[in-house]
Protein backbone atom coordinates (compact mmCIF):
# COMPACT_ATOMS: atom_id res chain seq x y z
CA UNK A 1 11.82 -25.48 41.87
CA UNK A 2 14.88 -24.40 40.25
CA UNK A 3 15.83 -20.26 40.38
CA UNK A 4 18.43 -17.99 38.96
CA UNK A 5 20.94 -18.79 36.69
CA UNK A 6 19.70 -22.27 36.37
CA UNK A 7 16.55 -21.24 34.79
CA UNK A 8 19.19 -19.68 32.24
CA UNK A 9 20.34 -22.86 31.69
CA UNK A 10 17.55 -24.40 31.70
CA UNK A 11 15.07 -22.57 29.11
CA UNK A 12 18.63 -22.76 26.41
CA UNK A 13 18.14 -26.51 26.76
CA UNK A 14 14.92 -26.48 25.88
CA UNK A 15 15.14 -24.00 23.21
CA UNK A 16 18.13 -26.19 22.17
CA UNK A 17 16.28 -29.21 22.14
CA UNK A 18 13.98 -28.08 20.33
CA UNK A 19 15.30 -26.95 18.11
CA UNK A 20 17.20 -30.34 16.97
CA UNK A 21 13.81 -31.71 17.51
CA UNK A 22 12.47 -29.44 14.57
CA UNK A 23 14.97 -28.83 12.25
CA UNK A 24 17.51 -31.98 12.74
CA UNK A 25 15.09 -34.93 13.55
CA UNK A 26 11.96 -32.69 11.36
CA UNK A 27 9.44 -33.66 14.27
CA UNK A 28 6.25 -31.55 13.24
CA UNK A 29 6.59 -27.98 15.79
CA UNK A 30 3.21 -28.51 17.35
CA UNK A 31 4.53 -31.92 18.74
CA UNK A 32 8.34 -30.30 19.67
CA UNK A 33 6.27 -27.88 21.19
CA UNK A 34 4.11 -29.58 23.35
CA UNK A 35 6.73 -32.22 24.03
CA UNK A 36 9.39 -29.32 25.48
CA UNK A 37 6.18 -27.37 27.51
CA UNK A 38 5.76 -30.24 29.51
CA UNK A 39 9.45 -31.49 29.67
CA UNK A 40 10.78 -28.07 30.53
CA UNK A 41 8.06 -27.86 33.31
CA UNK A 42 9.40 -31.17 34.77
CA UNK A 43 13.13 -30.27 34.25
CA UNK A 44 12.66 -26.75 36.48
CA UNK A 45 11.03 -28.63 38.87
CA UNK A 46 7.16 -27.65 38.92
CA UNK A 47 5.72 -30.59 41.00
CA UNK A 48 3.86 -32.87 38.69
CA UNK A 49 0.90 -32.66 39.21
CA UNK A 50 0.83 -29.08 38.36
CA UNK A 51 2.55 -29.61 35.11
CA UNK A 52 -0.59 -30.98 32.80
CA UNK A 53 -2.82 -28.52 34.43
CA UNK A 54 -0.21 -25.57 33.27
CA UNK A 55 0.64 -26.41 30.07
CA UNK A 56 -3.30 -27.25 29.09
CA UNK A 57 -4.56 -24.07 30.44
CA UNK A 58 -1.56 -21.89 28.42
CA UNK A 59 -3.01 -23.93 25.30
CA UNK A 60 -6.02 -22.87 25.68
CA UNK A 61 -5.54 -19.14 27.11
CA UNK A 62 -3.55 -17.96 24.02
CA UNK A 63 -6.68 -19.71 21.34
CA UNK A 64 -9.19 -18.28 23.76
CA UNK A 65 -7.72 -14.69 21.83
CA UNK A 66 -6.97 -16.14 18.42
CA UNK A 67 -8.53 -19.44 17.96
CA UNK A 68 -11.55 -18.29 16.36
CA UNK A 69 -10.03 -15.58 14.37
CA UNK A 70 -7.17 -17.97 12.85
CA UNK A 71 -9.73 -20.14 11.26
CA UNK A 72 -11.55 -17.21 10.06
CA UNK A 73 -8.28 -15.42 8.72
CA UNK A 74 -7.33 -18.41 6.74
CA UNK A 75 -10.38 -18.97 5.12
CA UNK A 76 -11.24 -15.08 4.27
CA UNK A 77 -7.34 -14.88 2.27
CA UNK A 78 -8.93 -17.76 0.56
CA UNK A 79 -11.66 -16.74 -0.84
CA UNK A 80 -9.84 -13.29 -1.49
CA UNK A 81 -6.40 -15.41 -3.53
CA UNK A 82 -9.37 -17.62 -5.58
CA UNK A 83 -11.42 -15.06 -6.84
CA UNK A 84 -8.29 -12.71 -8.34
CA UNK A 85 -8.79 -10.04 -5.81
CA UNK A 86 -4.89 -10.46 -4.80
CA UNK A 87 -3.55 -10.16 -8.17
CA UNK A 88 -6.29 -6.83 -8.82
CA UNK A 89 -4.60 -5.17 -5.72
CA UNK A 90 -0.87 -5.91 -6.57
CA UNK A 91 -1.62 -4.35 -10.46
CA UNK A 92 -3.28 -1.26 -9.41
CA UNK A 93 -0.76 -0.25 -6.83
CA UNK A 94 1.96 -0.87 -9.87
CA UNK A 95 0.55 0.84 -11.81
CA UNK A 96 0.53 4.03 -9.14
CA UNK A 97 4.09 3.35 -8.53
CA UNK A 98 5.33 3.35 -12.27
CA UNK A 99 8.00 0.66 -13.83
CA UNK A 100 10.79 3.00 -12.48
CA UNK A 101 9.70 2.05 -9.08
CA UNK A 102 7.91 -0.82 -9.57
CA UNK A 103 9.66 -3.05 -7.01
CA UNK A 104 8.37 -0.75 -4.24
CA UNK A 105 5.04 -0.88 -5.72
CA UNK A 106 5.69 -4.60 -5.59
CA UNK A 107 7.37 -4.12 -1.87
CA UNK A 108 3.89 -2.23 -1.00
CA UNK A 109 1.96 -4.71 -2.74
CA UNK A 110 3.33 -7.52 -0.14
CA UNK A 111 2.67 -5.73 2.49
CA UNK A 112 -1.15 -5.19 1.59
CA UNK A 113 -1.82 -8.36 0.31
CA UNK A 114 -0.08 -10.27 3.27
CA UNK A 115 -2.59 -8.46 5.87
CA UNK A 116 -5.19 -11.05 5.12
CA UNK A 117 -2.74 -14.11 3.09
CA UNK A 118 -0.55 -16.02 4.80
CA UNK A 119 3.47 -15.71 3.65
CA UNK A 120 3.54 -19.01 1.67
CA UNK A 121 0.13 -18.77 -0.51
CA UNK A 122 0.63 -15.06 -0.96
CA UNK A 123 4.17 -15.67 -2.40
CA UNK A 124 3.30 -17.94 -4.70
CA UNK A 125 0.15 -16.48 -5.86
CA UNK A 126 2.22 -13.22 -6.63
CA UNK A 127 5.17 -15.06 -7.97
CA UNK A 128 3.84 -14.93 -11.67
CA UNK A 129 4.43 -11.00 -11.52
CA UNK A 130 8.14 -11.57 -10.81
CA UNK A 131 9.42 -12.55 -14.35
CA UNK A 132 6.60 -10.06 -16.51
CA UNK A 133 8.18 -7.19 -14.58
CA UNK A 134 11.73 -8.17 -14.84
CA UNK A 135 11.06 -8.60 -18.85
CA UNK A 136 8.63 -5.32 -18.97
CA UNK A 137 11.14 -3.05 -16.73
CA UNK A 138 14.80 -4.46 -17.64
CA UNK A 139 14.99 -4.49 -13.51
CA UNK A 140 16.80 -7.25 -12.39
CA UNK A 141 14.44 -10.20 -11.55
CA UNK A 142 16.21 -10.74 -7.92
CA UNK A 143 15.61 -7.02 -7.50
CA UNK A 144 11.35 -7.73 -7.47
CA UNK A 145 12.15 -11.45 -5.42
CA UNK A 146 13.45 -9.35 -2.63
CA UNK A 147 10.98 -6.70 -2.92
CA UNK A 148 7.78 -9.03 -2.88
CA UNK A 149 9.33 -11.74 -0.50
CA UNK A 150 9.96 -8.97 2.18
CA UNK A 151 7.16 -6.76 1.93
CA UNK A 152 4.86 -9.97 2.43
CA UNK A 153 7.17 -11.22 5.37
CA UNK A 154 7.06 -7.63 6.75
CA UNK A 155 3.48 -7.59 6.54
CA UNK A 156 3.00 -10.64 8.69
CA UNK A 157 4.79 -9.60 10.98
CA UNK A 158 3.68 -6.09 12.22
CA UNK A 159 0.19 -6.00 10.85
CA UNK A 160 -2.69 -8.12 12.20
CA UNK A 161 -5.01 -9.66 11.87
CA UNK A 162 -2.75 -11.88 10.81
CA UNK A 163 -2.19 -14.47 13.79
CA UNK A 164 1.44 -13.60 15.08
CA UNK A 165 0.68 -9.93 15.61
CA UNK A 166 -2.86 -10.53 16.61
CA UNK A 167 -1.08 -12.75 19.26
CA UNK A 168 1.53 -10.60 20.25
CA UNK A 169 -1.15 -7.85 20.90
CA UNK A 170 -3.51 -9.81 22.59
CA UNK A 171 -0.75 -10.97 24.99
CA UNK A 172 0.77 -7.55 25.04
CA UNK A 173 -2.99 -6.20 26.12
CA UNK A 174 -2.00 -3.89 23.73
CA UNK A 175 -5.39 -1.76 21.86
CA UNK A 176 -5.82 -3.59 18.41
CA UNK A 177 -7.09 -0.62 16.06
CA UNK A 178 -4.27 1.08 17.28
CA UNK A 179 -1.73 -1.80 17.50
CA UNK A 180 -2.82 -2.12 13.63
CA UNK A 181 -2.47 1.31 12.79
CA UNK A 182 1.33 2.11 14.70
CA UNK A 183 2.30 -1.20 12.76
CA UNK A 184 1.07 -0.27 9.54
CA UNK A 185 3.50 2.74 10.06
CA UNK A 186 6.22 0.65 11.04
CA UNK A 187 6.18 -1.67 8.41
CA UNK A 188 6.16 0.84 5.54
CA UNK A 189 9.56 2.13 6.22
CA UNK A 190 11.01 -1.44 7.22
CA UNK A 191 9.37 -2.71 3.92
CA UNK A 192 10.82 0.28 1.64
CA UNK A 193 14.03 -0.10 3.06
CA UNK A 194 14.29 -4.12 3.24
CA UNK A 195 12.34 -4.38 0.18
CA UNK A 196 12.77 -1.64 -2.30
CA UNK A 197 16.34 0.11 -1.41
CA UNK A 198 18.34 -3.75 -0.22
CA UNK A 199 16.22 -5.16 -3.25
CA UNK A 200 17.89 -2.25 -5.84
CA UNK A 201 21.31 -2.97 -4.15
CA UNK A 202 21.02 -6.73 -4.21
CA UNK A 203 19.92 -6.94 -7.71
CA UNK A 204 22.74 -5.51 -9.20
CA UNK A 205 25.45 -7.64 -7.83
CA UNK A 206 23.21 -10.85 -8.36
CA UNK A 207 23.54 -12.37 -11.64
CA UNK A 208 20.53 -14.62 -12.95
CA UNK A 209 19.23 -15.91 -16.02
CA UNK A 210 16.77 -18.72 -14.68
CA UNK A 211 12.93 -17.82 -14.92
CA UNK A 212 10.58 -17.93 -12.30
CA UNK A 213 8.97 -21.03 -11.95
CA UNK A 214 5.20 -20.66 -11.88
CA UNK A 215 3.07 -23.14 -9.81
CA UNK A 216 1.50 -25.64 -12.44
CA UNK A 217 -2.04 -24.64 -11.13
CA UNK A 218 -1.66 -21.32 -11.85
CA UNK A 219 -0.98 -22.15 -15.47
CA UNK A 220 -4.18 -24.50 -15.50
CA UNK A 221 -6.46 -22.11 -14.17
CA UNK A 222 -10.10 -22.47 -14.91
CA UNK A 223 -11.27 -19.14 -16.59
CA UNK A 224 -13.18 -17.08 -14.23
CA UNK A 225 -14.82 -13.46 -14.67
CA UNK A 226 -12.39 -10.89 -13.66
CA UNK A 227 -13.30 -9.01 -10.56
CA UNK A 228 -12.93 -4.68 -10.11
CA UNK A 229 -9.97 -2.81 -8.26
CA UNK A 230 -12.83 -1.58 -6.48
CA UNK A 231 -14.23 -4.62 -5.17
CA UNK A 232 -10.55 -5.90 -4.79
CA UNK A 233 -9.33 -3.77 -2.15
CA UNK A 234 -13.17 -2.97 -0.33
CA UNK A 235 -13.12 -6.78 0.69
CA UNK A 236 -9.60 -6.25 1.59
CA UNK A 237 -9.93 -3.37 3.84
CA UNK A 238 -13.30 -4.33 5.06
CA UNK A 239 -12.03 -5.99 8.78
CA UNK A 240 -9.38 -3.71 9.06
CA UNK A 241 -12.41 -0.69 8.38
CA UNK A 242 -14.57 -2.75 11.52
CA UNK A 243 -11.77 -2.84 13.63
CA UNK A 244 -10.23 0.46 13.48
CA UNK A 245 -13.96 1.62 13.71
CA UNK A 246 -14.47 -0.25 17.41
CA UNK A 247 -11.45 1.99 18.15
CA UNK A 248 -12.31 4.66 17.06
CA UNK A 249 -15.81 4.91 18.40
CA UNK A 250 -14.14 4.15 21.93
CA UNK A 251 -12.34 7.54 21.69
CA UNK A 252 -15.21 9.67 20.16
CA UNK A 253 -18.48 8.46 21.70
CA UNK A 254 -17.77 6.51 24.91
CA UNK A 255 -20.21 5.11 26.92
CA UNK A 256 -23.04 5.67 24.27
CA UNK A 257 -24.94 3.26 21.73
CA UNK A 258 -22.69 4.14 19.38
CA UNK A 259 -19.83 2.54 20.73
CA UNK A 260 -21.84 -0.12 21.50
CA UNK A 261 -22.45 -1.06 18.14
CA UNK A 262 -19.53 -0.30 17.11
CA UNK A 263 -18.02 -2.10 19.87
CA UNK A 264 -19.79 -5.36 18.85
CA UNK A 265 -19.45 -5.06 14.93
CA UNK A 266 -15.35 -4.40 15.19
CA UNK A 267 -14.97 -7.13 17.43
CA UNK A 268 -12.13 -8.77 15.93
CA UNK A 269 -13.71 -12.21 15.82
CA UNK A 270 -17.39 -10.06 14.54
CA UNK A 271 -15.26 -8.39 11.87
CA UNK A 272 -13.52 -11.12 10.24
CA UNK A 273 -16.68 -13.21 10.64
CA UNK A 274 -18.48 -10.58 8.63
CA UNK A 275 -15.54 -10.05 6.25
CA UNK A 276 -15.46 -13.88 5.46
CA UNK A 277 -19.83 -13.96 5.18
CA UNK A 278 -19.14 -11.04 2.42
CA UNK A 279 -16.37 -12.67 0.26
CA UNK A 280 -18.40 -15.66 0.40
CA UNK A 281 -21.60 -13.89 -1.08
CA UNK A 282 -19.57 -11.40 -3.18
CA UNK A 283 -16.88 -12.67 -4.40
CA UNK A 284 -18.56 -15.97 -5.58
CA UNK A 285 -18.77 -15.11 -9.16
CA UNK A 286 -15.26 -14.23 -9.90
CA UNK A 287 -14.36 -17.78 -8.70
CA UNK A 288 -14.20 -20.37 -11.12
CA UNK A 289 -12.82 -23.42 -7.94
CA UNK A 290 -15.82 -25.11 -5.77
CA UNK A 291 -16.20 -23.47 -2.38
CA UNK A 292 -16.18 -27.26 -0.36
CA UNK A 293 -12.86 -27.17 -1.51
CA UNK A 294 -11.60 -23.63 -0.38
CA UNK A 295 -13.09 -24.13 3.07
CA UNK A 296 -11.40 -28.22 2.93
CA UNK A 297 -7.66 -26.30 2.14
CA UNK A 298 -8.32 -23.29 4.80
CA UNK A 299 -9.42 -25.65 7.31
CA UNK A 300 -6.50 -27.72 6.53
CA UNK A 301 -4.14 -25.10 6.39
CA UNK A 302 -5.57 -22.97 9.49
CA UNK A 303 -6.13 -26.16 11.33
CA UNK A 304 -2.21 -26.50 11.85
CA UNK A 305 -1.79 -23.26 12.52
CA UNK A 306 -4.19 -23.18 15.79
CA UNK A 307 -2.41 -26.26 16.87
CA UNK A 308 1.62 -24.48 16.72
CA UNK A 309 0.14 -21.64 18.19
CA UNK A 310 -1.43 -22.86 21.21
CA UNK A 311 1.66 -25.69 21.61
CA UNK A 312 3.77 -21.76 21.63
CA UNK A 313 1.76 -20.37 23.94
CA UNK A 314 1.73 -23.53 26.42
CA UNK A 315 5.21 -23.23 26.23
CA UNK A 316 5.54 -20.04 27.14
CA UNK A 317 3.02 -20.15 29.93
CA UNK A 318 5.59 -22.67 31.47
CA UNK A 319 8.71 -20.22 30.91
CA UNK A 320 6.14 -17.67 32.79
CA UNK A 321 5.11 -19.91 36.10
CA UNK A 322 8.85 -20.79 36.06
CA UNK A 323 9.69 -17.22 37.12
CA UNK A 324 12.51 -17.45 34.09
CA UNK A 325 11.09 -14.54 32.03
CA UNK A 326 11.08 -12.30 35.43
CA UNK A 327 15.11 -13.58 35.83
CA UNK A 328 15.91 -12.06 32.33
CA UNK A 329 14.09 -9.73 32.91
CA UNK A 330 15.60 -8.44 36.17
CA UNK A 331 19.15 -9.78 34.70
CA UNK A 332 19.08 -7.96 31.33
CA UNK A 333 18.07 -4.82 32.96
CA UNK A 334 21.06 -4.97 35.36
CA UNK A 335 23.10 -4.97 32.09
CA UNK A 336 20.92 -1.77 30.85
CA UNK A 337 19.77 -3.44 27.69
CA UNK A 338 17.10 -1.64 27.00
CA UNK A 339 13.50 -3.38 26.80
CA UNK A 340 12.46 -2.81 23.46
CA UNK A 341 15.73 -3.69 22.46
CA UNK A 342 15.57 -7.25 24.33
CA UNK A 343 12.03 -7.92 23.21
CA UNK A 344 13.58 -7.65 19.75
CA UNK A 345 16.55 -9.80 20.98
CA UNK A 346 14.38 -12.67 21.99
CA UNK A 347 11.85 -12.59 19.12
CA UNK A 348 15.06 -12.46 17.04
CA UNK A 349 16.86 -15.41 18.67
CA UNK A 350 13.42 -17.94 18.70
CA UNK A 351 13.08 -16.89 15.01
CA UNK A 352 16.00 -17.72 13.50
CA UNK A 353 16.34 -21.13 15.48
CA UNK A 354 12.65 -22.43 15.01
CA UNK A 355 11.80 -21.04 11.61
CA UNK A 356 8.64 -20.03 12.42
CA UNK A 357 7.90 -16.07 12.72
CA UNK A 358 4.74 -17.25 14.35
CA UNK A 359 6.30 -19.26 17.38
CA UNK A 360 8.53 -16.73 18.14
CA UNK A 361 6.05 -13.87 18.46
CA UNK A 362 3.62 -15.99 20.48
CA UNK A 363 6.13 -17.35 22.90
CA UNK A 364 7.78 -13.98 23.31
CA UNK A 365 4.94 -12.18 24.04
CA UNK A 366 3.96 -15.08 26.20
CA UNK A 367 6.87 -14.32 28.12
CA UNK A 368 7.41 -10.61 27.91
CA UNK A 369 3.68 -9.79 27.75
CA UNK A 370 2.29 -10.52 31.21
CA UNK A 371 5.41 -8.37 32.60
CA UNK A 372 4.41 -4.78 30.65
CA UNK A 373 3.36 -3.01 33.78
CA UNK A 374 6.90 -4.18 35.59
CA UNK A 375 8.75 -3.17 32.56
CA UNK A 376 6.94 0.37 32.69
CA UNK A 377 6.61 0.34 28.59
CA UNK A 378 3.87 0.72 26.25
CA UNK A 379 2.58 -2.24 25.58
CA UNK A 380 2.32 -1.17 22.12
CA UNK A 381 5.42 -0.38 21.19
CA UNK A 382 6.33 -3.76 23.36
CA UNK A 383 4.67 -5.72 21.10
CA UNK A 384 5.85 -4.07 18.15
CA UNK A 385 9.55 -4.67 19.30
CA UNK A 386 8.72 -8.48 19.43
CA UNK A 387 6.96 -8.20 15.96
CA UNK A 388 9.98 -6.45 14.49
CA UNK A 389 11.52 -9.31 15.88
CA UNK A 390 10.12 -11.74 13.88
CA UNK A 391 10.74 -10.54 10.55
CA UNK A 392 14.27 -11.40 9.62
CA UNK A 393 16.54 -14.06 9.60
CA UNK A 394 15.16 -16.85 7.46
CA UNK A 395 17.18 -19.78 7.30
CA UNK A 396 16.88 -22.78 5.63
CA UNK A 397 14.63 -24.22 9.06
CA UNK A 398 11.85 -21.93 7.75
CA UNK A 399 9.55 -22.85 4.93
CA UNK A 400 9.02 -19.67 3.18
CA UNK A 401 12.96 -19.95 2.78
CA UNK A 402 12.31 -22.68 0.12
CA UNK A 403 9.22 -20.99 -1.17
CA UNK A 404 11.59 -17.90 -1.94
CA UNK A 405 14.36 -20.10 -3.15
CA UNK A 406 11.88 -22.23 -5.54
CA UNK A 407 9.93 -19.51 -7.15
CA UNK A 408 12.81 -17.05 -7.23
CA UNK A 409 14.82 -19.70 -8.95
CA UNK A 410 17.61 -18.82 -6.51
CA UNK A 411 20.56 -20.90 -5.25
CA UNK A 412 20.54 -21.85 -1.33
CA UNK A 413 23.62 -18.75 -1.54
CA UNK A 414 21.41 -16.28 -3.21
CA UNK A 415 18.74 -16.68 -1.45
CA UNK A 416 20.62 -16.09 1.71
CA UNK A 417 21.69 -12.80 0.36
CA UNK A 418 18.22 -11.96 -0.88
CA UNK A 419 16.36 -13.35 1.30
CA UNK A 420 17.55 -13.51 4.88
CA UNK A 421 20.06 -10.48 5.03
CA UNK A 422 16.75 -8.46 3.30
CA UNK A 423 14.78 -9.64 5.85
CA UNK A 424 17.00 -8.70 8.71
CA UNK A 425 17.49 -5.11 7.13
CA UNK A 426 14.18 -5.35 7.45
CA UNK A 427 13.89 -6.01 10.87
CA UNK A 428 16.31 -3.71 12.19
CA UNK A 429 14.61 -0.77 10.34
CA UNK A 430 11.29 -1.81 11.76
CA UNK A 431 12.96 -1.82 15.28
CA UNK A 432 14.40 1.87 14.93
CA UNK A 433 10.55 2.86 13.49
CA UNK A 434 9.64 1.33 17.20
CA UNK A 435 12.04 3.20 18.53
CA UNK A 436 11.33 6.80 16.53
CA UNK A 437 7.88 6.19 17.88
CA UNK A 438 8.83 5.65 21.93
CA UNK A 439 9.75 9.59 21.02
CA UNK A 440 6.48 10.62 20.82
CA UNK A 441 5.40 8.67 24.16
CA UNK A 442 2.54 10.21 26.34
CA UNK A 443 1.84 12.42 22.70
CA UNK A 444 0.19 9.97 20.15
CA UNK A 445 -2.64 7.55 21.52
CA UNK A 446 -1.76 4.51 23.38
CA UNK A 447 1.83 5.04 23.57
């Protein structure tokens, strides 16, 4: 088996190769995925019959975590997008944040509304806000682009239960009320800055007179009852409530029945499970689309996502057998990069060459994860390194760059500016939030 430097050289190959095989030759990621996992594990040298065994058991170790929960995710931001409880939540907090401010309300608005709705749907379902504010306000229309595109991609990022972080803190063995709840602080600062403060800049050095194109099926919408605020952001915040609540319970009443309920109920795969059974029975009214086929898109949609993410985390498990994660480790250290900083780093690097946010948290944290105790780091603030990681750098590889490009009526240039430099900002702010926290280490829970 091959050591040192030539695992170096070795796992840029593969990272290389895969990523002509995604973006240059467009072979679907879970296939580049699976196909690099098992040729990387031949290429260092793992004797073969090891290899299936390996890259199997990595597939199904990372979905043992997040399998269930994907599925569950996908369908409950479903339900939540059909019956109008997204666009409820995104008025209200505008209406808090005034027209003044209105592209952080917008910013904030992402980042709520992305918890539970992947980037893509989220983005579009939103998008119809973009051009009423820009008319309403006189704010520039790239101005509220930037704002919602990077408060939703900041959002998926940092804050599960959306898959990547709920990966990265499963791998991390990070605590997930409170790996929700440190990166729901850290993504309100990278969002406001990425979002709001970039998104002001931007917008006034960006000239546009195109107009937001709005998905045709928004436009032919069947009418449907309109649902509260109220009801809006309860099913909203109604897993996060169960989760933070097994957490909580955990630091008040250990050991007794309380806890124990608790315990069960904010179960992450319990909580969504009960989330989705709710917006099934309460939110039926308010949506006017049959339910066979909401569950026949989520399934489709979550389906693919279970598949990248395991291929990610098979591929990792082969950069962690291969001792190459322990090399960098050891290497990087010698340099006195600090971790946090080459968590970020590596998140950072698989990001911007894969396009997915997703595949770079879960094979970073595939790598990085199993070595917290070595590293002598919260695994919190670990994981929240790698998410911070994930945020920025969209290029044209990823497909929520053409998402922001088509509905912000953007050139390939613009969105660039908007878009991936925003997102970076982003990032870096979210990393130096990480950082501001490691200050408080051994004060605030679980760091």
């Amino acid at each position: 088996m091959l050591t040192g430097p030539m695992l170096i050289v070795v796992f840029l190959i593969a990272l290389a190769f895969l990523f002509l095989l995604i973006i240059k030759w467009k072979v679907e990621p879970f296939l580049a995925l699976t196909v690099i996992a098992f040729g990387t594990a031949i290429a260092i040298g793992i004797p073969l019959k090891e290899v299936p065994g390996i890259v199997t058991s990595g597939f199904g170790n990372t979905l043992v975590g997040v399998g269930i929960l994907i599925g569950l995710g996908v369908i409950f931001g479903q339900f939540l997008g059909a019956s109008g409880a997204v666009e409820k939540i995104a008025g209200s907090l505008l209406k808090i944040f005034g027209i003044k401010n209105s592209p952080a309300g917008l910013a904030m608005s992402g980042t709520l509304v992305s918890i539970p709705v992947f980037f893509d749907a989220a983005f579009v379902i939103l998008s119809g806000l973009l051009k009423s504010l820009a008319t309403r306000t006189g704010i520039s229309i790239v101005t509220f682009v930037t704002a919602l595109g990077i408060g939703l991609i900041t959002s998926h990022n940092m804050i599960a239960p959306t898959p990547g972080p709920m990966v990265v803190a499963e791998n991390t063995g990070a605590d997930l009320g409170l790996f929700i709840l440190y990166g729901i602080l850290v993504a309100i600062p990278a969002t406001l800055v990425g979002g709001f403060i970039y998104g002001m800049f931007i917008g006034k050095r960006i000239q546009t007179t195109e107009e937001v194109v709005v998905a045709e099926e928004a436009e032919n919408k069947a009418p449907r009852k309109e649902i509260s605020t109220s009801l809006s952001f309860g099913m909203l915040a109604l897993p996060i409530v169960l989760i933070l609540a097994n957490t909580i319970s955990k630091m008040l009443y250990p050991g007794t029945a309380i806890e124990t309920f608790f315990g069960f109920i904010g179960d992450k795969n319990i909580a969504l499970l009960i989330s989705v059974f709710a917006a099934v029975i309460f939110l039926r009214p308010y949506i006017a689309e049959d339910s066979g086929k909401l569950y026949s898109e989520a399934i489709a949609t979550g389906g693919m996502i279970v598949l990248i993410t395991g291929a990610g985390g098979a591929f990792g498990a082969v950069i962690n057998h291969s001792g190459i994660g322990d090399y960098l480790i050891t290497t990087m250290q010698s340099w006195s990069i600090p971790v946090l900083m080459l968590a970020f780093i590596f998140s950072q690097i698989l990001r911007a060459s894969l396009g997915s946010s997703t595949v770079a948290l879960v094979t970073t944290s595939s790598i990085m994860g199993p070595l917290v105790l070595d590293l002598g780091v919260s695994p919190i603030l670990l994981g929240l390194a790698i998410c911070a990681g994930g945020i920025g750098l969209s290029l044209p590889n990823d497909s929520g760059f053409w998402v922001v490009n088509r509905f912000g009526k953007l050139t390939v240039t613009q969105t660039l500016k908007v878009w991936t430099l925003g997102g970076f900002i982003a990032g870096l702010t979210a990393l130096a939030s990480v950082y501001v926290l490691s200050l408080f280490s051994g004060i605030l829970p679980g760091l």
